[in-house]
Protein backbone atom coordinates (compact mmCIF):
# COMPACT_ATOMS: atom_id res chain seq x y z
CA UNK A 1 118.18 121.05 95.45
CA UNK A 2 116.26 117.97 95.40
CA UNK A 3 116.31 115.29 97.55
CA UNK A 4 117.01 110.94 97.65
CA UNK A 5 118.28 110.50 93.90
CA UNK A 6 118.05 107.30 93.26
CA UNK A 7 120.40 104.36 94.64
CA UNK A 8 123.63 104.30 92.58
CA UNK A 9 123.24 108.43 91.43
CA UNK A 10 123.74 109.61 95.13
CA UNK A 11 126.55 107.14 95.47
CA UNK A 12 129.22 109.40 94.98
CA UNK A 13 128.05 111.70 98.03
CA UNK A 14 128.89 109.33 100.13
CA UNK A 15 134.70 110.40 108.61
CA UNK A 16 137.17 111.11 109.19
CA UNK A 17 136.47 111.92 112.34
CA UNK A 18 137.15 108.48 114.41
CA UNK A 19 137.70 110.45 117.54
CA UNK A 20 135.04 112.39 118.01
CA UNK A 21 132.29 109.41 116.74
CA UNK A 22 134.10 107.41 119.56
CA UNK A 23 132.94 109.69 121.84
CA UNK A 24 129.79 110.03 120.90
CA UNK A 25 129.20 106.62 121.22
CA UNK A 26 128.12 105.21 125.14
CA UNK A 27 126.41 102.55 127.00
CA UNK A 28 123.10 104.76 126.73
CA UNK A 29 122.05 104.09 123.44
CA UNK A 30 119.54 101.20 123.24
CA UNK A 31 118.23 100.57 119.71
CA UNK A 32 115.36 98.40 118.27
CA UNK A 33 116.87 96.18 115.02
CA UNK A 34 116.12 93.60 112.64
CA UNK A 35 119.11 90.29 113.29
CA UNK A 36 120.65 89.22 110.09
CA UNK A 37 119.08 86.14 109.56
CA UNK A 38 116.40 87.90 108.25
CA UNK A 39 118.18 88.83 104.58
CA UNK A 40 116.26 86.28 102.76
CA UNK A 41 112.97 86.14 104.66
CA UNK A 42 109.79 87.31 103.43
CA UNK A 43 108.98 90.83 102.69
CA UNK A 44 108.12 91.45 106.77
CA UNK A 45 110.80 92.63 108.70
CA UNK A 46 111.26 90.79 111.73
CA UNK A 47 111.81 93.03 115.14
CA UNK A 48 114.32 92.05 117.99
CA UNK A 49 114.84 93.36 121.21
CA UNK A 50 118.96 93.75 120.56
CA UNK A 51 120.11 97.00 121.78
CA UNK A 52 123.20 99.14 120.80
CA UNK A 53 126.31 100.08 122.89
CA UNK A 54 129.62 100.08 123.42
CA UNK A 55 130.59 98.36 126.71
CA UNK A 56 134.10 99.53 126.51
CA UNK A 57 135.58 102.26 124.17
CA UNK A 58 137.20 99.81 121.32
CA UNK A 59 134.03 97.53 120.98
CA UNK A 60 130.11 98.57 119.58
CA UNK A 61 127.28 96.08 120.21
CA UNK A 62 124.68 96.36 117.20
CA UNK A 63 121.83 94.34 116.29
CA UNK A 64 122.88 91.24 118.78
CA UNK A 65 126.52 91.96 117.48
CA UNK A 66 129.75 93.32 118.17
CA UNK A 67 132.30 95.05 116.39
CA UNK A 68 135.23 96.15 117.05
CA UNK A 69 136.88 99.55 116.64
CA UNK A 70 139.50 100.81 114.88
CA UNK A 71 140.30 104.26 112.76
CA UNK A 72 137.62 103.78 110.71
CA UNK A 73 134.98 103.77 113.46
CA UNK A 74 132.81 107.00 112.93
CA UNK A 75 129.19 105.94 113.52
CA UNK A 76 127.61 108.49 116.35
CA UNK A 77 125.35 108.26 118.72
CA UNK A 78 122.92 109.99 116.86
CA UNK A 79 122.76 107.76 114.02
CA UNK A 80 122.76 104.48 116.55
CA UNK A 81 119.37 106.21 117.61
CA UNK A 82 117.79 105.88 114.07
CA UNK A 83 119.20 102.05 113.83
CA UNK A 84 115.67 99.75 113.55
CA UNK A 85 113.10 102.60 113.68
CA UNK A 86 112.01 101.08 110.36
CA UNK A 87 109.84 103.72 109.35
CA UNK A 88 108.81 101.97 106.01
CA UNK A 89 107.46 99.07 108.18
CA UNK A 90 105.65 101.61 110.15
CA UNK A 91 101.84 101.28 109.10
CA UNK A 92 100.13 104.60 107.52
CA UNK A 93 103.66 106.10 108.09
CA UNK A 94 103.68 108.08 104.67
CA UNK A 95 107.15 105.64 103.87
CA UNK A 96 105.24 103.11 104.63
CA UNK A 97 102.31 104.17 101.67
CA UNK A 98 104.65 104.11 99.12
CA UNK A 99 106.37 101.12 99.86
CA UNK A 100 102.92 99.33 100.07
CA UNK A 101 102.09 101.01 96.73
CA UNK A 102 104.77 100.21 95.10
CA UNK A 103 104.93 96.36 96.19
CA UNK A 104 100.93 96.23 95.38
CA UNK A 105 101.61 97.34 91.77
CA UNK A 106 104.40 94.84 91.16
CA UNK A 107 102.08 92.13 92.91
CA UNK A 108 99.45 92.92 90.60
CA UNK A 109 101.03 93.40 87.52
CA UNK A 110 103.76 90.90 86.96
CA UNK A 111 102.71 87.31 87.83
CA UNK A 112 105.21 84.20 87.58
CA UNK A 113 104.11 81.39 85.61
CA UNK A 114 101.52 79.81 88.27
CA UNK A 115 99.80 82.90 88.68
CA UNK A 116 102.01 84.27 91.89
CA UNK A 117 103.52 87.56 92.47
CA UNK A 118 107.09 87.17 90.23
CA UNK A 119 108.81 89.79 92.27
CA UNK A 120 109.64 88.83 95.96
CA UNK A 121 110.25 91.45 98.56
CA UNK A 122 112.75 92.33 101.57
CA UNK A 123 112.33 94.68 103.69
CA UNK A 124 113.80 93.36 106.62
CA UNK A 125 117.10 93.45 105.47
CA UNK A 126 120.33 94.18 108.39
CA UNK A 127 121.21 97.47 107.66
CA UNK A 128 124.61 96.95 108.76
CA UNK A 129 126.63 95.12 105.59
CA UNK A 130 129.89 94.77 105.19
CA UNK A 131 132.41 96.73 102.91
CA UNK A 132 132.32 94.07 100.92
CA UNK A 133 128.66 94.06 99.94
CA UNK A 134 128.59 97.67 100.11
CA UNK A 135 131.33 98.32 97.63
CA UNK A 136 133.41 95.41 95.73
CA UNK A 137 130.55 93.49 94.90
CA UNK A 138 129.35 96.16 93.02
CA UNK A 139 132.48 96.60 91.17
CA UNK A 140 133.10 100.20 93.37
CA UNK A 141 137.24 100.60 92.39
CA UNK A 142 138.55 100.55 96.15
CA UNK A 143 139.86 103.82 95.16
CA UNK A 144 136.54 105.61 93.93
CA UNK A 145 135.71 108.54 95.96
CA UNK A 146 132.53 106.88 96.93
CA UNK A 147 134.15 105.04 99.79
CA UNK A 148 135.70 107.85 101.79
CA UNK A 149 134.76 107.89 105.67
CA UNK A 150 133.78 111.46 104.87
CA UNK A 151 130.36 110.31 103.31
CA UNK A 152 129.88 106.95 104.94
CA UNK A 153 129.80 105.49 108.49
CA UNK A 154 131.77 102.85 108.88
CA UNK A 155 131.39 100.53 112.13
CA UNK A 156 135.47 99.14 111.39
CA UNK A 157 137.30 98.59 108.43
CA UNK A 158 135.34 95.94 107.59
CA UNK A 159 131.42 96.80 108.27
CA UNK A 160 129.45 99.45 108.21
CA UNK A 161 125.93 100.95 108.14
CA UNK A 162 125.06 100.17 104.18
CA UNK A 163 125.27 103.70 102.04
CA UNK A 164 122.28 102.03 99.44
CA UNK A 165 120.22 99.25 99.34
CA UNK A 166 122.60 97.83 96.05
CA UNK A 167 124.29 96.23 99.04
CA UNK A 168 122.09 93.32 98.65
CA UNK A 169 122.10 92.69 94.65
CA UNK A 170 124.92 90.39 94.76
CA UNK A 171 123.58 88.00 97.71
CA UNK A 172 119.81 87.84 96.66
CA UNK A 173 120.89 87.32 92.91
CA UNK A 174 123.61 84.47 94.26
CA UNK A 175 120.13 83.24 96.29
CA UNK A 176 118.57 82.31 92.88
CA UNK A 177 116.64 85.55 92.69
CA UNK A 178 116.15 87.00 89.59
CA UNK A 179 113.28 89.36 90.17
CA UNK A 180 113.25 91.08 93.49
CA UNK A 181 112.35 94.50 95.99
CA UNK A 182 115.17 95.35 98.20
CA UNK A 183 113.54 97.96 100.81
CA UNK A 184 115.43 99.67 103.91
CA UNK A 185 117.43 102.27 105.88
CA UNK A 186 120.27 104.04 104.16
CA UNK A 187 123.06 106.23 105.74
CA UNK A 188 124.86 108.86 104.25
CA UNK A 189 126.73 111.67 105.50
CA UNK A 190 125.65 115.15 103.78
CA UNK A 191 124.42 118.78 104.04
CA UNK A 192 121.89 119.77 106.25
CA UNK A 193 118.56 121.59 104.78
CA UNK A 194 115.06 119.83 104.00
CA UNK A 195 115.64 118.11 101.39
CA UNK A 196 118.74 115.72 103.11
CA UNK A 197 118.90 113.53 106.19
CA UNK A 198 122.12 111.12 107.29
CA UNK A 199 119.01 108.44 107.20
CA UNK A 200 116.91 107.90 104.09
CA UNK A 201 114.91 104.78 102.92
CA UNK A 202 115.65 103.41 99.51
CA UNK A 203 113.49 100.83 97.19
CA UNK A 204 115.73 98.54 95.28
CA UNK A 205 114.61 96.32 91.98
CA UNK A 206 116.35 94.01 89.80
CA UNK A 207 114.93 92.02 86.67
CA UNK A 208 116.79 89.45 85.38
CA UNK A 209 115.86 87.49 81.77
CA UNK A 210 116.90 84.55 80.64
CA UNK A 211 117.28 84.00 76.36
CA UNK A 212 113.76 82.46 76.24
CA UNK A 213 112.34 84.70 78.91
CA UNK A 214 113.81 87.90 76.54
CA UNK A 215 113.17 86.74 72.95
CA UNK A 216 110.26 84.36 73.80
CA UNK A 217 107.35 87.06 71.99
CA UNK A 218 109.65 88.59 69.70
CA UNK A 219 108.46 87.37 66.27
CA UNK A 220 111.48 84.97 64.29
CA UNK A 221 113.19 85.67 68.12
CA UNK A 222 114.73 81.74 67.84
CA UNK A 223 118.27 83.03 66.64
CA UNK A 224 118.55 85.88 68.73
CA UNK A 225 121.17 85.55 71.73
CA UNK A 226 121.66 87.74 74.63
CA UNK A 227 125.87 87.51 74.57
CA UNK A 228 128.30 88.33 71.67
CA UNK A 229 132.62 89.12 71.86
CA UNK A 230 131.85 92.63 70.70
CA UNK A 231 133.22 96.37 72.26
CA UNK A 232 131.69 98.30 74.88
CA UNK A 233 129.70 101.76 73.50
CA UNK A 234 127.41 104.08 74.98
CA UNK A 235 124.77 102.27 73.61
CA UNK A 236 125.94 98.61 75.28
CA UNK A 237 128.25 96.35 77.21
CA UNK A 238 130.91 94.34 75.35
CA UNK A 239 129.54 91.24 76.11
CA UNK A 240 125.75 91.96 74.84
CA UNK A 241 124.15 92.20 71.82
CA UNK A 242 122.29 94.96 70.58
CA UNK A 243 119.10 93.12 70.35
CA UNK A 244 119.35 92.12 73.86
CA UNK A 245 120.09 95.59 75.65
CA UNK A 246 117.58 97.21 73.76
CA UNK A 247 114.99 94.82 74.79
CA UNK A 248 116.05 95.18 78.37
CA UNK A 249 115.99 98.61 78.22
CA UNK A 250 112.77 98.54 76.86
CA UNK A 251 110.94 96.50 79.12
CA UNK A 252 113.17 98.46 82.08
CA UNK A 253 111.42 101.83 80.79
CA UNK A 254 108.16 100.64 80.05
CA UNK A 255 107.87 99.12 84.00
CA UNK A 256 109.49 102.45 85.43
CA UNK A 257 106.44 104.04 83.45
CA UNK A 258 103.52 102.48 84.36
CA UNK A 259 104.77 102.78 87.81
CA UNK A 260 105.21 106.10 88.23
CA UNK A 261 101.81 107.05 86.33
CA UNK A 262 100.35 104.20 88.82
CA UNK A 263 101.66 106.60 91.79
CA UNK A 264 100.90 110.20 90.14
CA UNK A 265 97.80 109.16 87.72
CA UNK A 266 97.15 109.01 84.00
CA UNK A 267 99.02 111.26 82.09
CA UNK A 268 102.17 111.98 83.62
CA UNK A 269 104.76 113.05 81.73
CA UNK A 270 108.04 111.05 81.64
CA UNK A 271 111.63 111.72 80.28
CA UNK A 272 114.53 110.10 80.53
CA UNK A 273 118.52 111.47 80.48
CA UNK A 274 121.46 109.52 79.74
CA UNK A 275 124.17 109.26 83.14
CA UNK A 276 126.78 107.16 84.55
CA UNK A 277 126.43 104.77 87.09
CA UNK A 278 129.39 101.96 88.26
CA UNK A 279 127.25 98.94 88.00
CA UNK A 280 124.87 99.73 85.44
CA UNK A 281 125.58 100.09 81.83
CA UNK A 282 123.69 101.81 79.37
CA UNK A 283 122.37 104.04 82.75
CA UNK A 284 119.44 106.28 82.89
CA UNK A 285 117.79 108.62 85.28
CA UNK A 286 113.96 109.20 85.03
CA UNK A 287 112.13 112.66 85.20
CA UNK A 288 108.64 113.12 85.88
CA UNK A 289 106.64 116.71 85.19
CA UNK A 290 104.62 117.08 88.22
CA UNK A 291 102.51 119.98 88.61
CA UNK A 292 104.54 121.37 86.01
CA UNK A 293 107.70 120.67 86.84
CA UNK A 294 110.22 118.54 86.41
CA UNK A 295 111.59 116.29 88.97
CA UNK A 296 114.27 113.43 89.28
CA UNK A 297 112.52 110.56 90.47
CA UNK A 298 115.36 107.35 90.08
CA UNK A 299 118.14 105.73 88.68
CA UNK A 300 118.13 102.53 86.64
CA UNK A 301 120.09 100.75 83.87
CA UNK A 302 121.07 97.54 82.20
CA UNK A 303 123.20 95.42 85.31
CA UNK A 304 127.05 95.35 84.25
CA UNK A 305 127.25 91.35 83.35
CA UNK A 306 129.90 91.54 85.14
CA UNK A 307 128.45 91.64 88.74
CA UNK A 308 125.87 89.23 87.13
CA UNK A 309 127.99 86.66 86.54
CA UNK A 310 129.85 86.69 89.85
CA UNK A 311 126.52 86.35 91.46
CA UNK A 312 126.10 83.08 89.77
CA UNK A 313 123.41 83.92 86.50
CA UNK A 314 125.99 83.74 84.22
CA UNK A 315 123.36 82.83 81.50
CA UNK A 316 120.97 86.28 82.15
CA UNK A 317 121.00 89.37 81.68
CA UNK A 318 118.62 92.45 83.84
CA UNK A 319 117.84 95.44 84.73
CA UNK A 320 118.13 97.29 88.03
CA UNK A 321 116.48 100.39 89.27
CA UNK A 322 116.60 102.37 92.77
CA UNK A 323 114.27 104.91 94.16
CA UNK A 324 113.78 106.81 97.38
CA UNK A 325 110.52 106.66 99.38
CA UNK A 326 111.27 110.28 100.88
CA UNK A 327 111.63 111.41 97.62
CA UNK A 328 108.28 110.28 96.24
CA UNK A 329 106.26 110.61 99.61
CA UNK A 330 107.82 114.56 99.46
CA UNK A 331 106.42 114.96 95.79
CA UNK A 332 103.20 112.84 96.00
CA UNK A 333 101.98 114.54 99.72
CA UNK A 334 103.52 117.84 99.32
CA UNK A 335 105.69 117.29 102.16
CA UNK A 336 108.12 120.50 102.56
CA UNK A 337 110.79 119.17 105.30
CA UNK A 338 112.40 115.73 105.13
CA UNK A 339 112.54 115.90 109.31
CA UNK A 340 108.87 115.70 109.28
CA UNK A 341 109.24 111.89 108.45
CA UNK A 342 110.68 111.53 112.07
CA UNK A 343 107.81 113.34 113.41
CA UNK A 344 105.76 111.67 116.45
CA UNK A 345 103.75 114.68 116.38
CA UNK A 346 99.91 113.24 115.98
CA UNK A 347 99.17 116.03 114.14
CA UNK A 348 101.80 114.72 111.13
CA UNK A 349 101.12 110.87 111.62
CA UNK A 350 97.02 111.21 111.94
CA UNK A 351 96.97 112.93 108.33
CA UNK A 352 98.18 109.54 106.80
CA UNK A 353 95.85 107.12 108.36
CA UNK A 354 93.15 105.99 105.94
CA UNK A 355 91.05 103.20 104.84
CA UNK A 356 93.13 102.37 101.83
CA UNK A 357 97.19 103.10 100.77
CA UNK A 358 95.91 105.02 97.54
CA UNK A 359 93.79 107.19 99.84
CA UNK A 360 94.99 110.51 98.28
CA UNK A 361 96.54 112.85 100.99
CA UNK A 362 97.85 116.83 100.63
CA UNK A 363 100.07 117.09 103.79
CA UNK A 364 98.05 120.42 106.09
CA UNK A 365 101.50 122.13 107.33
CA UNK A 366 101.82 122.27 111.24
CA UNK A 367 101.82 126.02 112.87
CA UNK A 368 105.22 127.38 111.17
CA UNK A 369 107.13 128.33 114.10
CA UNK A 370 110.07 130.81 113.23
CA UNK A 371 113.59 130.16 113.11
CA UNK A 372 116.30 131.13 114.77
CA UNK A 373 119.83 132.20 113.24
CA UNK A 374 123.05 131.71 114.34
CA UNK A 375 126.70 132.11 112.62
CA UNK A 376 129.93 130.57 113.50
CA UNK A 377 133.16 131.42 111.51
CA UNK A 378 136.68 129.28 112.30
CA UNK A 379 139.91 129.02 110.75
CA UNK A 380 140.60 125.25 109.17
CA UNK A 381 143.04 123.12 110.77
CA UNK A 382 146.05 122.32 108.67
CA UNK A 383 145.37 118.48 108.05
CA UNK A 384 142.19 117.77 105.60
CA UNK A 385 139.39 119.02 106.69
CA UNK A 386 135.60 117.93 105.35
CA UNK A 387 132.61 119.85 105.47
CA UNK A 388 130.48 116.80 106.18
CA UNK A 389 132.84 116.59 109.78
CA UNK A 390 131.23 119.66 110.31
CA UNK A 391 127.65 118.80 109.53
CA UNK A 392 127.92 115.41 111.08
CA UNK A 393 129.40 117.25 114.65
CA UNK A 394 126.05 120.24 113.91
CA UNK A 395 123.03 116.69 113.52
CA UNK A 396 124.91 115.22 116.56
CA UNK A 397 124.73 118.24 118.76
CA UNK A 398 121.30 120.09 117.54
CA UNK A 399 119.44 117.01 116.45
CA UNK A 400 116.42 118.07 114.49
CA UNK A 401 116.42 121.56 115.51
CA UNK A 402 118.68 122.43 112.79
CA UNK A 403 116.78 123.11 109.54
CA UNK A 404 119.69 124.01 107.44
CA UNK A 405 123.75 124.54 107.24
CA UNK A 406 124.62 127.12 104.79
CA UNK A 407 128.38 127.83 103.91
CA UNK A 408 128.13 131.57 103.71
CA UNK A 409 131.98 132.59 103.26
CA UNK A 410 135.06 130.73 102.81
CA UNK A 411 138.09 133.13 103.19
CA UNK A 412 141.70 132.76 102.52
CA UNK A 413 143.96 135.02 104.41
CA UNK A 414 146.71 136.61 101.91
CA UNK A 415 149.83 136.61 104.51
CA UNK A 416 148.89 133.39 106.57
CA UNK A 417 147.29 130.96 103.62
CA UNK A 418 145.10 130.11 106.57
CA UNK A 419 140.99 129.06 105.42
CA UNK A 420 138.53 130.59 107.01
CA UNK A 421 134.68 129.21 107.25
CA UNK A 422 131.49 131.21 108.22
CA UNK A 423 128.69 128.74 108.14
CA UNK A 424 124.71 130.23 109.30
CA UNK A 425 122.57 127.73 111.26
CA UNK A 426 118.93 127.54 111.40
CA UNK A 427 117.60 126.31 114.16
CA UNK A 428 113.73 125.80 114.04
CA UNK A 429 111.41 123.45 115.75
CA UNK A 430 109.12 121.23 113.85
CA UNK A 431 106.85 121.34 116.37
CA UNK A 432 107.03 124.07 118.89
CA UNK A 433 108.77 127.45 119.11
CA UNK A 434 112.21 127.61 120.27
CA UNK A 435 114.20 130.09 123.25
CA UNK A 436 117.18 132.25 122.45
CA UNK A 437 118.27 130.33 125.76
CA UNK A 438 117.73 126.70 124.36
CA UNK A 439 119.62 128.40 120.98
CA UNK A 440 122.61 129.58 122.72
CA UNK A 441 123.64 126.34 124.80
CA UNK A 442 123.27 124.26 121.85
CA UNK A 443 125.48 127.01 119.44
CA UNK A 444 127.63 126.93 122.17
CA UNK A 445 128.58 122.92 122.56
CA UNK A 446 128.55 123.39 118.63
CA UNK A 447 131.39 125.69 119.02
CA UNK A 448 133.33 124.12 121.64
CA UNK A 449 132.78 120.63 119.60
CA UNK A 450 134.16 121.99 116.75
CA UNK A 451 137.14 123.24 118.65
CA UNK A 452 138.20 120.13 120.33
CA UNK A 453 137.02 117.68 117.83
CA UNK A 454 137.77 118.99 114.14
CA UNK A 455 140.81 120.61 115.42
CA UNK A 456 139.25 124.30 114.36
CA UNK A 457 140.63 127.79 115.56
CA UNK A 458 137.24 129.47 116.92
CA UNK A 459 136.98 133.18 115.75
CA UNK A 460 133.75 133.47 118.07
């Protein structure tokens, strides 16, 4: 399965476990972050010295801020560690390539009328948003299944740790922004193998045209208009014409393009596949054919006008595209385990440092150190359960040692009704070869975790 689709496709993965995450959570954790007052700075991130804790059990300090806690509250330790590592602000940190890539081609290539960059970048945006910016300002329906603790971590009710860098459309657009990089930290809760990670980094753009800026080189353009009182198709929104979304879409495609042969050279093949997205409308994800095959690469589509218009640019109408760094630095260095991006091994940062960010790198593998296998079967509890409880508990405990969670058999007993789970853990170093000894204590706390927190019934 392949990993970091773009933005608004991986939405829909996105705790109900409030009373474990609270314990998780202590006056250890001290965390580097970037304050809020940073959201409409320039594109460097700005560090601070805040820390995170929780000084009593009902209250987390984050980023030089506290929240309180309530049933929501699931964030874990764990995760607090990865708060403000900023890895795509890391220089010659392979997330950091791309970024710098990325931002140099839109630099270069698309120039405001006095000969500066037209796109503006931030990336050293707060990763913690609210639920507002997360969700209703992107038109999210507060019942959509994209919004269940399950797949998010939420700091309270109100806040949480953002699930995409959309979170920011709405406030950079309402800024007077109309074309603009959104870089940073996501969180997700999901399956554990190398291809996913509860923290991923995500590149956000949005275009936005106004009539003259759209129909400007379009030959007898003077009577075209962006907005009609039409119906909504596949094709188009209700409130824009034909002429208009295809010209958007156009332009959308043809920047997607040149940017992704930019990254993977001259030639690359490119197709595109219709899709649904909540905020974007015609939507579109983009395939590339890499070394023969093909691979999803983003998500983009014409902004609903809708969201547009709240933001204040009631008389435009854009584009907006997502894209994950881990995804491209995966297919562009040949990069087999998504871990490795939290590597301080020299031997994985050294192979990244060069004179120059298009310096062309194949990632040399580390020694391959073998893995280790454990199983652990348990009846559910009564009450929901979620699999992503589970996997959530597994990163908490084993960290990076665990390559991969794999549901082998799900059983229901015939008298009972009871569900049973076997799941297989593999445990394997990154960087160094791992004891049966080191194994069993950590497969053991995974047990008794699952016991007391998820409610389980063991059959160890």
């Amino acid at each position: 399965m392949l990993i970091i689709k773009f933005t608004m496709a991986m939405l829909w993965k996105f705790m109900r476990v409030a009373k474990y995450s609270k314990t998780a959570l202590s006056s250890k954790v001290k965390i580097r972050g970037v304050p809020t007052h940073s959201r409409h700075s320039s594109s460097k991130s700005v560090p601070s010295d805040f820390g995170a804790s929780a000084p009593c059990s009902n209250t987390l300090e984050l980023l030089g801020k506290s929240y309180p806690q309530d049933d929501y509250s699931n964030v874990t330790e764990k995760i607090l560690s990865k708060v403000g590592k900023n890895l795509h602000n890391r220089k010659h940190h392979p997330l950091w390539l791309i970024k710098e890539q990325v931002k140099e081609h839109f630099y270069k290539h698309y120039l405001g009328r006095r000969g500066t960059p037209l796109f503006s970048v931030y990336d050293g945006l707060s990763p913690v948003v609210t639920v507002q910016q997360n969700f209703d300002s992107l038109l999210i329906p507060q019942n959509h299944a994209s919004r269940r603790k399950e797949d998010n971590y939420y700091l309270n009710r109100d806040h949480m740790l953002r699930a995409h860098t959309s979170a920011h459309q709405w406030d950079l657009i309402h800024s007077g922004l109309d074309a603009f990089l959104a870089v940073g930290d996501v969180y997700r809760r999901d399956t554990i193998d190398s291809t996913h990670y509860p923290v991923f980094h995500q590149m956000e753009g949005v275009r936005l045209f106004s009539c003259h800026e759209l129909f400007s080189s379009i030959k007898d353009g003077e009577g075209l208009q962006l907005f009609e009182q039409g119906h909504r198709t596949a094709h188009k929104q209700e409130c824009h014409t034909m002429e208009a979304v295809r010209l958007v879409e156009f332009n959308l495609k043809q920047v997607l393009t040149k940017l992704m042969t930019h990254i993977f050279g001259d030639g690359l093949q490119v197709r595109w596949v219709d899709c649904y997205f909540p905020f974007t409308h015609p939507s579109f994800e983009m395939e590339i054919n890499f070394q023969g095959e093909w691979m999803e690469v983003l998500g983009c589509g014409v902004m609903e006008q809708q969201l547009v218009n709240s933001a204040g640019a009631q008389d435009k109408i854009g584009w907006a595209f997502g894209l994950g760094l881990e995804r491209l630095a995966m297919i562009l260095y040949d990069i087999p385990d998504i871990r490795l991006f939290w590597s301080e091994d020299e031997r994985f940062l050294k192979q990244f440092i060069g004179p120059h960010i298009w310096q062309k790198v194949k990632f040399q593998p580390l020694s391959r150190y073998p893995p280790l296998i454990n199983d652990i079967s348990f009846w559910l509890p009564s009450e929901t359960y979620s699999q992503n409880d589970f996997y959530d508990l597994v990163r908490t405990i084993g960290g990076d040692l665990i390559e991969k969670v794999v549901l082998l058999d799900e059983f229901a007993h015939p008298k009972t009704k009871k569900v049973s789970h076997c799941y297989r853990i593999i445990y394997r170093h990154p960087e160094r070869t791992l004891t049966q000894d080191e194994v069993h204590r950590i497969h053991h706390a995974i047990e008794e975790s699952a016991v007391r927190e998820l409610g389980v019934e063991g059959r160890f």
